[in-house]
PDB file of N, CA and C in Angstrom:
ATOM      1  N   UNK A   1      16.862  -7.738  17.398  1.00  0.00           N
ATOM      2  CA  UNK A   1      17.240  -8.821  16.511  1.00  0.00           C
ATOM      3  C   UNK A   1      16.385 -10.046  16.817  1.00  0.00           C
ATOM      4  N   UNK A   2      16.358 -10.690  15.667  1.00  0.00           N
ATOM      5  CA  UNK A   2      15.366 -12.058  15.790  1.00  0.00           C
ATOM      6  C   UNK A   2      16.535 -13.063  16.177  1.00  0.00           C
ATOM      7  N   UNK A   3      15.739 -13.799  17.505  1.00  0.00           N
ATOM      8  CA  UNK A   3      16.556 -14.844  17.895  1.00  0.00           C
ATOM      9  C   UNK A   3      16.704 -15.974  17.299  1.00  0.00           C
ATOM     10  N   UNK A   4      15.325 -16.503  16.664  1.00  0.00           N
ATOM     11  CA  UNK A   4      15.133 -17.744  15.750  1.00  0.00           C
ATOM     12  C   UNK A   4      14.940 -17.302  14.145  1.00  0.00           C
ATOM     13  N   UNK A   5      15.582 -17.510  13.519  1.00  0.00           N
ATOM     14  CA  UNK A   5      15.448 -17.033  12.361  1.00  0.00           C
ATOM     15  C   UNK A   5      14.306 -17.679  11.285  1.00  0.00           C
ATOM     16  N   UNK A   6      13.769 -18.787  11.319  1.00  0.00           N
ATOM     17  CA  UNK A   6      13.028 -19.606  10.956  1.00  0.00           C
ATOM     18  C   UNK A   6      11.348 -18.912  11.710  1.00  0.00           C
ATOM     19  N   UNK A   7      11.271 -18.634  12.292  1.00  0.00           N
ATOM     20  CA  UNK A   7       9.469 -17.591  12.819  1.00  0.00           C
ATOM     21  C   UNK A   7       9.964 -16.148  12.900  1.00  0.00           C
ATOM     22  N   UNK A   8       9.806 -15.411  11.587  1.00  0.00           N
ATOM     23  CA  UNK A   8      10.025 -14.233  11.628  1.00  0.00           C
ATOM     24  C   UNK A   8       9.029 -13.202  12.714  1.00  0.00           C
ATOM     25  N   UNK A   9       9.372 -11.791  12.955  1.00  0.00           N
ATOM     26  CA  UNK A   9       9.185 -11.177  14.045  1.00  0.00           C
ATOM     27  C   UNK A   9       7.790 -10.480  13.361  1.00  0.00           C
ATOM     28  N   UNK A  10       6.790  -9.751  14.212  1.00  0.00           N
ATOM     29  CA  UNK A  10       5.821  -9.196  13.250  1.00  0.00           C
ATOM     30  C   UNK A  10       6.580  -7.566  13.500  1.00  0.00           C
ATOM     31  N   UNK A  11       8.027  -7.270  13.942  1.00  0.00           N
ATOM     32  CA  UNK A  11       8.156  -5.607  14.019  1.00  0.00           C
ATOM     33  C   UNK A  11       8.397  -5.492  12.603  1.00  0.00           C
ATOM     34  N   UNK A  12       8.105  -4.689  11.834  1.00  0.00           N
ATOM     35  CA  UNK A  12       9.439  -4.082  10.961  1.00  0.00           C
ATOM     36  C   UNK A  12      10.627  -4.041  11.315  1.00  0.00           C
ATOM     37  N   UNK A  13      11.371  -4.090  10.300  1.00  0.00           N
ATOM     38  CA  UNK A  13      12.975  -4.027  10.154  1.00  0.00           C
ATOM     39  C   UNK A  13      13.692  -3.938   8.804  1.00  0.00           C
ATOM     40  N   UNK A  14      14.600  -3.286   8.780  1.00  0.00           N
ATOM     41  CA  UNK A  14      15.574  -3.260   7.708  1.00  0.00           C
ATOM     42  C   UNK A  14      16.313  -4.405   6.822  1.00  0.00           C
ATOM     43  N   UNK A  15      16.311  -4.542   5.865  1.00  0.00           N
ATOM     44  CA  UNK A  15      16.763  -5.863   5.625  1.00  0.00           C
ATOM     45  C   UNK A  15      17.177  -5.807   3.951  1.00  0.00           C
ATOM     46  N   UNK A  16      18.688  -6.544   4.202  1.00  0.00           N
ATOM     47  CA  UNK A  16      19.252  -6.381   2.756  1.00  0.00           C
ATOM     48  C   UNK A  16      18.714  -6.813   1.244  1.00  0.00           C
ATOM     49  N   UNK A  17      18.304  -6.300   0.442  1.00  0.00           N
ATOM     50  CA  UNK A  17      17.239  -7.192  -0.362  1.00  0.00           C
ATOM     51  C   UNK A  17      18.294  -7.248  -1.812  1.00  0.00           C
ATOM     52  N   UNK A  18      18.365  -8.582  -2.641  1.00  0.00           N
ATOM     53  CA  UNK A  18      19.226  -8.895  -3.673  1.00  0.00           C
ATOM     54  C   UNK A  18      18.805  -9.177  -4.904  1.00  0.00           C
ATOM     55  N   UNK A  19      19.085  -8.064  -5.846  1.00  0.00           N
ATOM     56  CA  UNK A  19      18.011  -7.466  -7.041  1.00  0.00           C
ATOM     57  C   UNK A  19      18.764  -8.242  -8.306  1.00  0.00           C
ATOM     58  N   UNK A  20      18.016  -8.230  -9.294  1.00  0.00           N
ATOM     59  CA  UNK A  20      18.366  -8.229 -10.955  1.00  0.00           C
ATOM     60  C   UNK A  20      19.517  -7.723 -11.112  1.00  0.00           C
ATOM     61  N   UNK A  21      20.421  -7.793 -11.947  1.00  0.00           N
ATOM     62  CA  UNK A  21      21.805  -7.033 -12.430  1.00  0.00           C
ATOM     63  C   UNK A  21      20.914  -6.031 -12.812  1.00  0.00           C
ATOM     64  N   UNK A  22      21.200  -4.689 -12.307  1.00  0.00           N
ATOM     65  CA  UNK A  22      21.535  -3.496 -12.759  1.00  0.00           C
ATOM     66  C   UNK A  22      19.898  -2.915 -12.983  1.00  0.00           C
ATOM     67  N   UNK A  23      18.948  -3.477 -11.930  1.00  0.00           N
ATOM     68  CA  UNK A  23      17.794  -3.636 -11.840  1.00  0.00           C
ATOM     69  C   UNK A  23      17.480  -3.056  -9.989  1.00  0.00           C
ATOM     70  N   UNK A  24      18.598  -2.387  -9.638  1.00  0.00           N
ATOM     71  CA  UNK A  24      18.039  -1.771  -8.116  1.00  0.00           C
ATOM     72  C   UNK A  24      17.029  -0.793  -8.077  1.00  0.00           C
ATOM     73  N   UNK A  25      16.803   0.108  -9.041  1.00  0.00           N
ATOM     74  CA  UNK A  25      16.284   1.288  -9.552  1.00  0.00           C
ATOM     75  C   UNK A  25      14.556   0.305  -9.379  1.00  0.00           C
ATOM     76  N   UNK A  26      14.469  -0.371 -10.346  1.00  0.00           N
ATOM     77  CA  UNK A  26      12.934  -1.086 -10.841  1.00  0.00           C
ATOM     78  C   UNK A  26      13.143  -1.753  -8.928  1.00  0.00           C
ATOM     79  N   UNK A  27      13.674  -2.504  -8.532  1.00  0.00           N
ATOM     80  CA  UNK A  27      13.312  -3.004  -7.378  1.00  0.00           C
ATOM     81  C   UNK A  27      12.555  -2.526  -6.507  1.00  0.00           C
ATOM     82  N   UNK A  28      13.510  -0.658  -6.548  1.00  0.00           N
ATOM     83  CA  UNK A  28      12.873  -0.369  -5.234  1.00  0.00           C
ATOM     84  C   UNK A  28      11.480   0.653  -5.637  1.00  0.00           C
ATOM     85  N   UNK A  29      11.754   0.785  -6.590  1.00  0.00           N
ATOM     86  CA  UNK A  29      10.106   1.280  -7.149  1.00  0.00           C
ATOM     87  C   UNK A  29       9.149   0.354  -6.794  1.00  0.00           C
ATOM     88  N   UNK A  30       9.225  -0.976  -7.118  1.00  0.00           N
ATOM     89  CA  UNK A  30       8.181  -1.649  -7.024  1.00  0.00           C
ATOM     90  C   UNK A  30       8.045  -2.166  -5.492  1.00  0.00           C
ATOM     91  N   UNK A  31       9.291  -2.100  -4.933  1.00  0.00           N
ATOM     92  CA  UNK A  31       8.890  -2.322  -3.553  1.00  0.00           C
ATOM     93  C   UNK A  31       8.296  -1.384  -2.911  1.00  0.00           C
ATOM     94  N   UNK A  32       8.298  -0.043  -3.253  1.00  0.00           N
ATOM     95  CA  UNK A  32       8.302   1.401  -2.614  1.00  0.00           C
ATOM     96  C   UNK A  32       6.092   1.388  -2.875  1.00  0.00           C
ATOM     97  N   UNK A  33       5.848   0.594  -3.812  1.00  0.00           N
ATOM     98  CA  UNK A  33       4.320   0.414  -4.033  1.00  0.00           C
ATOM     99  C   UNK A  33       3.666  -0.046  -3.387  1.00  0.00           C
ATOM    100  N   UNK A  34       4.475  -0.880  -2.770  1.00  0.00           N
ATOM    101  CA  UNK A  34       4.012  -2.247  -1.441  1.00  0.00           C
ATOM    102  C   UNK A  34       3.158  -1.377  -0.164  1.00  0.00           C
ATOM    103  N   UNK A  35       1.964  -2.047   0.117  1.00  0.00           N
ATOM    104  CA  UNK A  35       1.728  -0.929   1.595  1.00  0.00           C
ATOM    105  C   UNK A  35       2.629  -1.749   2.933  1.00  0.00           C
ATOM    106  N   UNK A  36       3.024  -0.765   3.269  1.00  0.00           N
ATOM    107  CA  UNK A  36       3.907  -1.244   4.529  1.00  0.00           C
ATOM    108  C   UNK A  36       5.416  -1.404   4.402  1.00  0.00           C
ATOM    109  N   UNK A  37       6.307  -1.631   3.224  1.00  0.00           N
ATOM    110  CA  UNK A  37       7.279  -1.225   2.725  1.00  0.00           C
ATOM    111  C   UNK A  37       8.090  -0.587   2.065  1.00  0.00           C
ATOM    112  N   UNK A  38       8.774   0.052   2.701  1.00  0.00           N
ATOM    113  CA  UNK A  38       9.860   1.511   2.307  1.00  0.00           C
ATOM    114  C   UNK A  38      11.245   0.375   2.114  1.00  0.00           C
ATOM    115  N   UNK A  39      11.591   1.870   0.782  1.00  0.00           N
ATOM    116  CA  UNK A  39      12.631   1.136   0.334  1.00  0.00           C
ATOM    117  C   UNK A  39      13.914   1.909  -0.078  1.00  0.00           C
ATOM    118  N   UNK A  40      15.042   1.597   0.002  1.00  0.00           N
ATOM    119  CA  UNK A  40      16.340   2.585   0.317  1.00  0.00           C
ATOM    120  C   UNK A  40      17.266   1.748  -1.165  1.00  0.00           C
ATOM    121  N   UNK A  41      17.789   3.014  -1.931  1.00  0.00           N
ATOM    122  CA  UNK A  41      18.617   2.055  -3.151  1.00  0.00           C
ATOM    123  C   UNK A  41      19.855   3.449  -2.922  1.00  0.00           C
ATOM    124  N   UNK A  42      20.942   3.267  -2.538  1.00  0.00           N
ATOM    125  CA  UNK A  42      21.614   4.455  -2.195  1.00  0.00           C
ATOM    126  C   UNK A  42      22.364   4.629  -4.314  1.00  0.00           C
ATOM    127  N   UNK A  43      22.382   5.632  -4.311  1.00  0.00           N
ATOM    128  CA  UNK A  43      23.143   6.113  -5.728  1.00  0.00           C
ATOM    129  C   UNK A  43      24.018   6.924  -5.538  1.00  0.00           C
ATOM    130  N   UNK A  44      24.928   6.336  -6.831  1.00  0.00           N
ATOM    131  CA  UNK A  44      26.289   7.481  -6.740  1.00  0.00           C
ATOM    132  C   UNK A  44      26.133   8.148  -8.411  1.00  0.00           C
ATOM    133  N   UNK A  45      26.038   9.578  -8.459  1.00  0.00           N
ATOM    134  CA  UNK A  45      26.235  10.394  -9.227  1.00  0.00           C
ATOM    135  C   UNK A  45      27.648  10.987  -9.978  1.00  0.00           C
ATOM    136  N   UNK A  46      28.228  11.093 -11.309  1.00  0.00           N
ATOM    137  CA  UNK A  46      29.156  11.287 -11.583  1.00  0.00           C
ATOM    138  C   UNK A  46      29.653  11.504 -12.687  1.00  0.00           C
ATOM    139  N   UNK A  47      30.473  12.108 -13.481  1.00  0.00           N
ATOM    140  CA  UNK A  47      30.894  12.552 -14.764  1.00  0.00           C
ATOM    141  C   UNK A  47      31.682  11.453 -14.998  1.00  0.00           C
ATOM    142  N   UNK A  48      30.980  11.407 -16.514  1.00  0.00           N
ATOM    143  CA  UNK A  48      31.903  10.256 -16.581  1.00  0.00           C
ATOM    144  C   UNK A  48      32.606  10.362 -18.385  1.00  0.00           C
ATOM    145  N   UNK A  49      33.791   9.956 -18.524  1.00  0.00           N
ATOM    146  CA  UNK A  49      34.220  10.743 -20.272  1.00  0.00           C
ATOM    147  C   UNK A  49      33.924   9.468 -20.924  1.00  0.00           C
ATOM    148  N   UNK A  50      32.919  10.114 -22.069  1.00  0.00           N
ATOM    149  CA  UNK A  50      32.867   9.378 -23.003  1.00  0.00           C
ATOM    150  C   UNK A  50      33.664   9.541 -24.386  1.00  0.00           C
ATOM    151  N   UNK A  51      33.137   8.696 -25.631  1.00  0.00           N
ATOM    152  CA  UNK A  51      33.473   9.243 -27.114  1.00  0.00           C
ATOM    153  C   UNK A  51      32.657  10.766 -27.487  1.00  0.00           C
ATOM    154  N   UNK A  52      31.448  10.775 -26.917  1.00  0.00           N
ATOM    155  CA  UNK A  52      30.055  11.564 -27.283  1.00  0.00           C
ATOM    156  C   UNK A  52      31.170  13.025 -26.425  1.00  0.00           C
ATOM    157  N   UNK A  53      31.521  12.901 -25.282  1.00  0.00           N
ATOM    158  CA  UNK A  53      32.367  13.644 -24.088  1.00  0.00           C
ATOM    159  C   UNK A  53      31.856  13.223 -22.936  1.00  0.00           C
ATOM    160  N   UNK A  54      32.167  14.215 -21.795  1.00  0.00           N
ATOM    161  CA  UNK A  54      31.467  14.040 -20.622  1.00  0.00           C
ATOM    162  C   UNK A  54      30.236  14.091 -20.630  1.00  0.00           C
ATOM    163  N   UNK A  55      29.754  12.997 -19.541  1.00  0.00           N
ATOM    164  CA  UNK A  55      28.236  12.794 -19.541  1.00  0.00           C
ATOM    165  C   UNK A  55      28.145  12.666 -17.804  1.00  0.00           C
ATOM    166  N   UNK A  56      26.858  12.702 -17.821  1.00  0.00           N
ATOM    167  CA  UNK A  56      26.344  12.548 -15.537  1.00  0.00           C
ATOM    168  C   UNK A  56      26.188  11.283 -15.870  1.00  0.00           C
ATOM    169  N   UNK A  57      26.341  10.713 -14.739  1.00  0.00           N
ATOM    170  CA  UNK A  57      26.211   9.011 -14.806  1.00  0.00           C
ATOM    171  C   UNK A  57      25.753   8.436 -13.629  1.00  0.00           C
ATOM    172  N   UNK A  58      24.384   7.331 -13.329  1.00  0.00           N
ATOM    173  CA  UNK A  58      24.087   7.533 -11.813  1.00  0.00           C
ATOM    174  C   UNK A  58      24.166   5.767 -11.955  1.00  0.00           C
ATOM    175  N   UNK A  59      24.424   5.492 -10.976  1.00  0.00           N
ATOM    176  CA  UNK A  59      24.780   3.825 -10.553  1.00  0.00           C
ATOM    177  C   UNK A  59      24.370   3.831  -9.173  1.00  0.00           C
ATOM    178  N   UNK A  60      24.502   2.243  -8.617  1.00  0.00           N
ATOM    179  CA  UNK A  60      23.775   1.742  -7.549  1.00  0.00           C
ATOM    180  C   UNK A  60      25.321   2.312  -6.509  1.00  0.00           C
ATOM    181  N   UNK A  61      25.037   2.929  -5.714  1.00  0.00           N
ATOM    182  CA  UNK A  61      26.100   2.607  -4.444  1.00  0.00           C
ATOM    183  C   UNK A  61      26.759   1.053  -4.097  1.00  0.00           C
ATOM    184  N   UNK A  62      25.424   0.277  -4.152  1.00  0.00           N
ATOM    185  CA  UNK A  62      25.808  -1.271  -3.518  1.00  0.00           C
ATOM    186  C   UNK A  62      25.137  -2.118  -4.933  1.00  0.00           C
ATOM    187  N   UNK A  63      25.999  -2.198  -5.980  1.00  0.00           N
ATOM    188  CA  UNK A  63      25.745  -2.894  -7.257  1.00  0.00           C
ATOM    189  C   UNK A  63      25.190  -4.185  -6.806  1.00  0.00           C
ATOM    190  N   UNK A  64      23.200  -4.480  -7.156  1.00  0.00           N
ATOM    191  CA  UNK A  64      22.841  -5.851  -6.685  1.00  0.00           C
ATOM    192  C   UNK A  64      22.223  -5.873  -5.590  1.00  0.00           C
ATOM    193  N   UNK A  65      22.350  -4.664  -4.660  1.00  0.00           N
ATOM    194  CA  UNK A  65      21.441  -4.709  -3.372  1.00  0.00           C
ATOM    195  C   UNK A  65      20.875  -3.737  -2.764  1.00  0.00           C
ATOM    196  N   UNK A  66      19.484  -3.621  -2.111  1.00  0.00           N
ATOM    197  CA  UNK A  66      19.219  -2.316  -2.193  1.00  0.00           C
ATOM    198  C   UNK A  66      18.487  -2.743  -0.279  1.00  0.00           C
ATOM    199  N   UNK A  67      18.241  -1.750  -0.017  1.00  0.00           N
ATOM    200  CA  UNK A  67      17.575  -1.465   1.472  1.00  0.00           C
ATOM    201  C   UNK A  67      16.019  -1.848   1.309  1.00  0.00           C
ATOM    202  N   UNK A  68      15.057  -3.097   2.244  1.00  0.00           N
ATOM    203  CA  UNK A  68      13.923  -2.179   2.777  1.00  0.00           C
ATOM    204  C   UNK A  68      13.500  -2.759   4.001  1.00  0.00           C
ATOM    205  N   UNK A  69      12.415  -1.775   4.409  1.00  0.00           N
ATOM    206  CA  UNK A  69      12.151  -1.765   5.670  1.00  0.00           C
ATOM    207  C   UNK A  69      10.839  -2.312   5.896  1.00  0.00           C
ATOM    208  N   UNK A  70      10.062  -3.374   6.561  1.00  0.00           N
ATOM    209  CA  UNK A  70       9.097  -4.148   6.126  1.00  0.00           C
ATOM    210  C   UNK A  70       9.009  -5.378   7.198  1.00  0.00           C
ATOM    211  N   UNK A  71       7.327  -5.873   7.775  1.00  0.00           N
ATOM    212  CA  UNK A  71       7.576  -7.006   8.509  1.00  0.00           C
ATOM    213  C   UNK A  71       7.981  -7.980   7.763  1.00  0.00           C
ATOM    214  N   UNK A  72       8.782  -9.070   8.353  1.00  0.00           N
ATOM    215  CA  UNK A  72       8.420 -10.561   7.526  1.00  0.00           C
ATOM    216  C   UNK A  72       7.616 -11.248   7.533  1.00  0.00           C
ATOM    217  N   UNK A  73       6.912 -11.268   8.525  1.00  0.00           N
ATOM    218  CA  UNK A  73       5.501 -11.697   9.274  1.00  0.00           C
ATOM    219  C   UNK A  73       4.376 -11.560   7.745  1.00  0.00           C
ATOM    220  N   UNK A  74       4.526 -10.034   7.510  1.00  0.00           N
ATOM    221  CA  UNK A  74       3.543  -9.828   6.712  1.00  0.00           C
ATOM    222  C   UNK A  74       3.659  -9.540   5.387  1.00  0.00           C
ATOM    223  N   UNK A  75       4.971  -9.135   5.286  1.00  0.00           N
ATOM    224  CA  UNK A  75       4.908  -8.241   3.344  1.00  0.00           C
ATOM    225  C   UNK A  75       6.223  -9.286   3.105  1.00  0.00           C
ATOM    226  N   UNK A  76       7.315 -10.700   3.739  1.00  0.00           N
ATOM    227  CA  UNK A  76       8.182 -11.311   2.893  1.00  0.00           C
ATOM    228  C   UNK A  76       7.825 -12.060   1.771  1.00  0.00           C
ATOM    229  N   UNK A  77       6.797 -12.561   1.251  1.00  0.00           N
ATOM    230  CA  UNK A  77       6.067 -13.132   0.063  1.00  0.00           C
ATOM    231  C   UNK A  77       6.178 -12.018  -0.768  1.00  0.00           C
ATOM    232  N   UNK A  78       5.927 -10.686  -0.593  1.00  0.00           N
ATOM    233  CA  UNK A  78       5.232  -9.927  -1.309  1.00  0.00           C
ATOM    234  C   UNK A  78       6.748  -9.433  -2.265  1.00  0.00           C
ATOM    235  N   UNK A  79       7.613  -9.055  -0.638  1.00  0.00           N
ATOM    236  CA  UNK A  79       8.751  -8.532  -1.190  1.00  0.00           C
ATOM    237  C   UNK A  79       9.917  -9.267  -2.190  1.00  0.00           C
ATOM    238  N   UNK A  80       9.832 -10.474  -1.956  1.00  0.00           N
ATOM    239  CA  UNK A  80      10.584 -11.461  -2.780  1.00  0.00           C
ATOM    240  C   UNK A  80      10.321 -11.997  -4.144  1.00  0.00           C
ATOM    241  N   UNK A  81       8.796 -11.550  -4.101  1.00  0.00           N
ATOM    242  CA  UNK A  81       7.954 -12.005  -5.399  1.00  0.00           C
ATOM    243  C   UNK A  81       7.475 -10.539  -6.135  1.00  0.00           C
ATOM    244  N   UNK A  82       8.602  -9.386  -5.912  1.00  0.00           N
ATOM    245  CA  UNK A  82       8.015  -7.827  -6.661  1.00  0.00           C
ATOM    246  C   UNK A  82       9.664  -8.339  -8.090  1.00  0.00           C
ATOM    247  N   UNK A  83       8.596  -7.120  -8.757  1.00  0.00           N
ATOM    248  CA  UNK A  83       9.653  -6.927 -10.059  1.00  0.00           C
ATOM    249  C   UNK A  83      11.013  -6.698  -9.712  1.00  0.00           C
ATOM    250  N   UNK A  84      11.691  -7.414 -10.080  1.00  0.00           N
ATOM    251  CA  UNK A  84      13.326  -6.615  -9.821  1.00  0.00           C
ATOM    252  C   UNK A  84      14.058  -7.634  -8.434  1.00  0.00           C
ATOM    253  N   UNK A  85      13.846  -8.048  -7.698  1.00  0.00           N
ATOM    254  CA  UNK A  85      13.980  -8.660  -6.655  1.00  0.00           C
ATOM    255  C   UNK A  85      14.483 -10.073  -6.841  1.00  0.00           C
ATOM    256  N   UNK A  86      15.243 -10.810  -6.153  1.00  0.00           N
ATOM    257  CA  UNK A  86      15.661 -12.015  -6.276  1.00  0.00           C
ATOM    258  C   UNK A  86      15.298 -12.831  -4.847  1.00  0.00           C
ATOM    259  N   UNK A  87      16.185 -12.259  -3.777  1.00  0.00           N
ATOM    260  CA  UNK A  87      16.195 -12.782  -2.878  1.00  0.00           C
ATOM    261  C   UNK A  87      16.170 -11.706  -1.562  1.00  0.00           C
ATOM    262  N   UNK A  88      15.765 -12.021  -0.263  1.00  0.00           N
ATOM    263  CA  UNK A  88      16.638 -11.164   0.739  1.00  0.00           C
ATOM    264  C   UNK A  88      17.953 -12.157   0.903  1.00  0.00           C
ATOM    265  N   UNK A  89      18.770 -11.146   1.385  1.00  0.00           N
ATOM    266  CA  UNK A  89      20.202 -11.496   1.986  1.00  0.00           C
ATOM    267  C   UNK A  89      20.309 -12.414   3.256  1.00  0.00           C
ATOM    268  N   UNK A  90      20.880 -13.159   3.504  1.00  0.00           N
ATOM    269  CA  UNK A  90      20.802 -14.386   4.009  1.00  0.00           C
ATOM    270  C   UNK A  90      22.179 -15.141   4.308  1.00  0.00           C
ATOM    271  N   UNK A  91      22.323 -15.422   5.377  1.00  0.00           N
ATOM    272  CA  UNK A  91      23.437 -16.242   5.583  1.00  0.00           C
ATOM    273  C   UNK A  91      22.520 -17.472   6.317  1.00  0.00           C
ATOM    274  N   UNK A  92      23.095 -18.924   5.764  1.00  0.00           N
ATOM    275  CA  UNK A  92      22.176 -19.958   5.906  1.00  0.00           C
ATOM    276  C   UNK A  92      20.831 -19.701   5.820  1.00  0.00           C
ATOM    277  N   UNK A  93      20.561 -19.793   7.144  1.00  0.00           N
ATOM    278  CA  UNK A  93      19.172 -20.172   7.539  1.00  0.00           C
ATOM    279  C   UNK A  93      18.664 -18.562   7.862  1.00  0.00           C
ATOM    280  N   UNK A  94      19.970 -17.704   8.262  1.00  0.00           N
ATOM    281  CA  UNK A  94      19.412 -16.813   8.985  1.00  0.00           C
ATOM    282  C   UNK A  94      19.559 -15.558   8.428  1.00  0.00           C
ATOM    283  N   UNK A  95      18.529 -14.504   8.624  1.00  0.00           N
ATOM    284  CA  UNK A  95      18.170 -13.612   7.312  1.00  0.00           C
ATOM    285  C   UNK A  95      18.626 -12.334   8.747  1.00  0.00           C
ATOM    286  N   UNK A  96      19.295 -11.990   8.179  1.00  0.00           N
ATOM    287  CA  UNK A  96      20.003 -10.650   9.041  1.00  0.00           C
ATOM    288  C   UNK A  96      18.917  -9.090   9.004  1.00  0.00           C
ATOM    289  N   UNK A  97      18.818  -8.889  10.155  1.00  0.00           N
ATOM    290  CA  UNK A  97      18.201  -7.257  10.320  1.00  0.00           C
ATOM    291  C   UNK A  97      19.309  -6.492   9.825  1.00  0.00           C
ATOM    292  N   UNK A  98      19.259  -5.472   9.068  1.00  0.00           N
ATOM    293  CA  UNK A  98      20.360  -4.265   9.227  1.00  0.00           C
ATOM    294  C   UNK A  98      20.245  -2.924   9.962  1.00  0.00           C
ATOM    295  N   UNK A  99      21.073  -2.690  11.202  1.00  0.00           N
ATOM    296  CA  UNK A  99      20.755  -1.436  11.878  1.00  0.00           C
ATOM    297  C   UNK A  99      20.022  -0.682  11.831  1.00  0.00           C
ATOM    298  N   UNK A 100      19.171   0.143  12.161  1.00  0.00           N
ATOM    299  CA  UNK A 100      18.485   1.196  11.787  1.00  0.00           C
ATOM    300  C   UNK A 100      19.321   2.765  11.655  1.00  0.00           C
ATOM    301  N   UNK A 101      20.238   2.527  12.430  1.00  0.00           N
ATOM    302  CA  UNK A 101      21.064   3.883  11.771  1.00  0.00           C
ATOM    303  C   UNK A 101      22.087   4.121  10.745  1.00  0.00           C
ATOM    304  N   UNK A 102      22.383   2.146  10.103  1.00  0.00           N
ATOM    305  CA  UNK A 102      23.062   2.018   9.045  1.00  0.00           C
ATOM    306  C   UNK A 102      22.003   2.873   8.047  1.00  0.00           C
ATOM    307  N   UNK A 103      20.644   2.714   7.361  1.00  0.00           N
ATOM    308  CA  UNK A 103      20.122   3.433   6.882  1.00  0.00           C
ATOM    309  C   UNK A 103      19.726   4.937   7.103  1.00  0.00           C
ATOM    310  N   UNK A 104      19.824   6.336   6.203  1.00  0.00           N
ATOM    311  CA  UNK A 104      19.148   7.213   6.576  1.00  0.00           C
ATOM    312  C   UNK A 104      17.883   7.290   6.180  1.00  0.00           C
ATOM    313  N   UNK A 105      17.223   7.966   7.311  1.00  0.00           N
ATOM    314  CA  UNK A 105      16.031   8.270   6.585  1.00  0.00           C
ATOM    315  C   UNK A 105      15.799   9.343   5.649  1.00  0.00           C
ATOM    316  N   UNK A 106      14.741   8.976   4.650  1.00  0.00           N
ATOM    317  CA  UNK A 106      14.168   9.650   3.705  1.00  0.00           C
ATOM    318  C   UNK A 106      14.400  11.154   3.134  1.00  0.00           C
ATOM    319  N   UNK A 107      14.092  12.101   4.478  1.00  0.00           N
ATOM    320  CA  UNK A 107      14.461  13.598   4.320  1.00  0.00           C
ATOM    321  C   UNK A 107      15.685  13.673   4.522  1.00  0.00           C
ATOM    322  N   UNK A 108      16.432  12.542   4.834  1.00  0.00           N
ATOM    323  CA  UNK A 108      18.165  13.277   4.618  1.00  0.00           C
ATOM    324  C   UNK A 108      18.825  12.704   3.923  1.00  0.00           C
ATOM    325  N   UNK A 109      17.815  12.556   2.659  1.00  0.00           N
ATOM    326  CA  UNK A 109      18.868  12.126   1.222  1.00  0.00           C
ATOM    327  C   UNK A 109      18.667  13.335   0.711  1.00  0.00           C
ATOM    328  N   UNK A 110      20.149  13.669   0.167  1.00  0.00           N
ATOM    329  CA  UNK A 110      20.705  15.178  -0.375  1.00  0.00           C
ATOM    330  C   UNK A 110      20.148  15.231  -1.817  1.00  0.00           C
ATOM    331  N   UNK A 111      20.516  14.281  -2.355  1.00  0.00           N
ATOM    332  CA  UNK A 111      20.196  14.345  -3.861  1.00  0.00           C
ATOM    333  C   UNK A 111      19.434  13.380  -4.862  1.00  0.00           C
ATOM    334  N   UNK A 112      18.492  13.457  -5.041  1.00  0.00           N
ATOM    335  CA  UNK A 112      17.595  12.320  -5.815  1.00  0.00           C
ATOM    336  C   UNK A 112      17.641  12.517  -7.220  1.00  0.00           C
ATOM    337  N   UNK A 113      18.911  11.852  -8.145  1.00  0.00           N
ATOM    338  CA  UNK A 113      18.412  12.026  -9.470  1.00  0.00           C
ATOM    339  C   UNK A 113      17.509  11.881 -10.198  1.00  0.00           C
TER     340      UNK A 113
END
């Protein structure tokens, strides 16, 4: 964890990023283009009844916020200023790491619609 939050660290780290309404999908595409940043948008899959009938239906897990992993040192300009993106997550001053085992990695997502 970064002690001073104001001189970011040059490691990578995880970090909550706060997208467009209903715009996590475009976020993490365009973050996922970035060299040096990977990007996590968890989805939930599901039937859902319409007038038409049942239909599959895929939505954000965390409506508004999506995962990535990235220095601040080097790619936070980049990441704050991609399509889809608003802000990182932030309390005051200080921009929170998120665990590394809160995220999975890559090969152990089950299902990619």
């Amino acid at each position: 964890m970064i002690d001073d939050p104001i001189i970011p660290s040059d490691e990578a780290a995880w970090y909550c990023v706060r997208t467009k309404t209903k715009r996590e999908h475009v976020a993490a595409r365009s973050l996922a283009q970035l060299d040096g940043v990977q990007s996590f948008c968890p989805r939930l899959r599901y039937r859902k009844a319409t007038r038409r009938g049942k239909i599959w239906w895929v939505e954000a897990m965390f409506p508004g916020y999506i995962f990535a992993f990235f220095s601040r040192l080097k790619r936070e300009r980049d990441v704050v200023h991609s399509h889809g993106v608003m802000k990182l997550l932030k309390f005051g001053a200080h921009i929170p790491e998120i665990p590394p085992h809160f995220v999975p990695k890559p090969q152990q997502e089950t299902e990619k619609p």
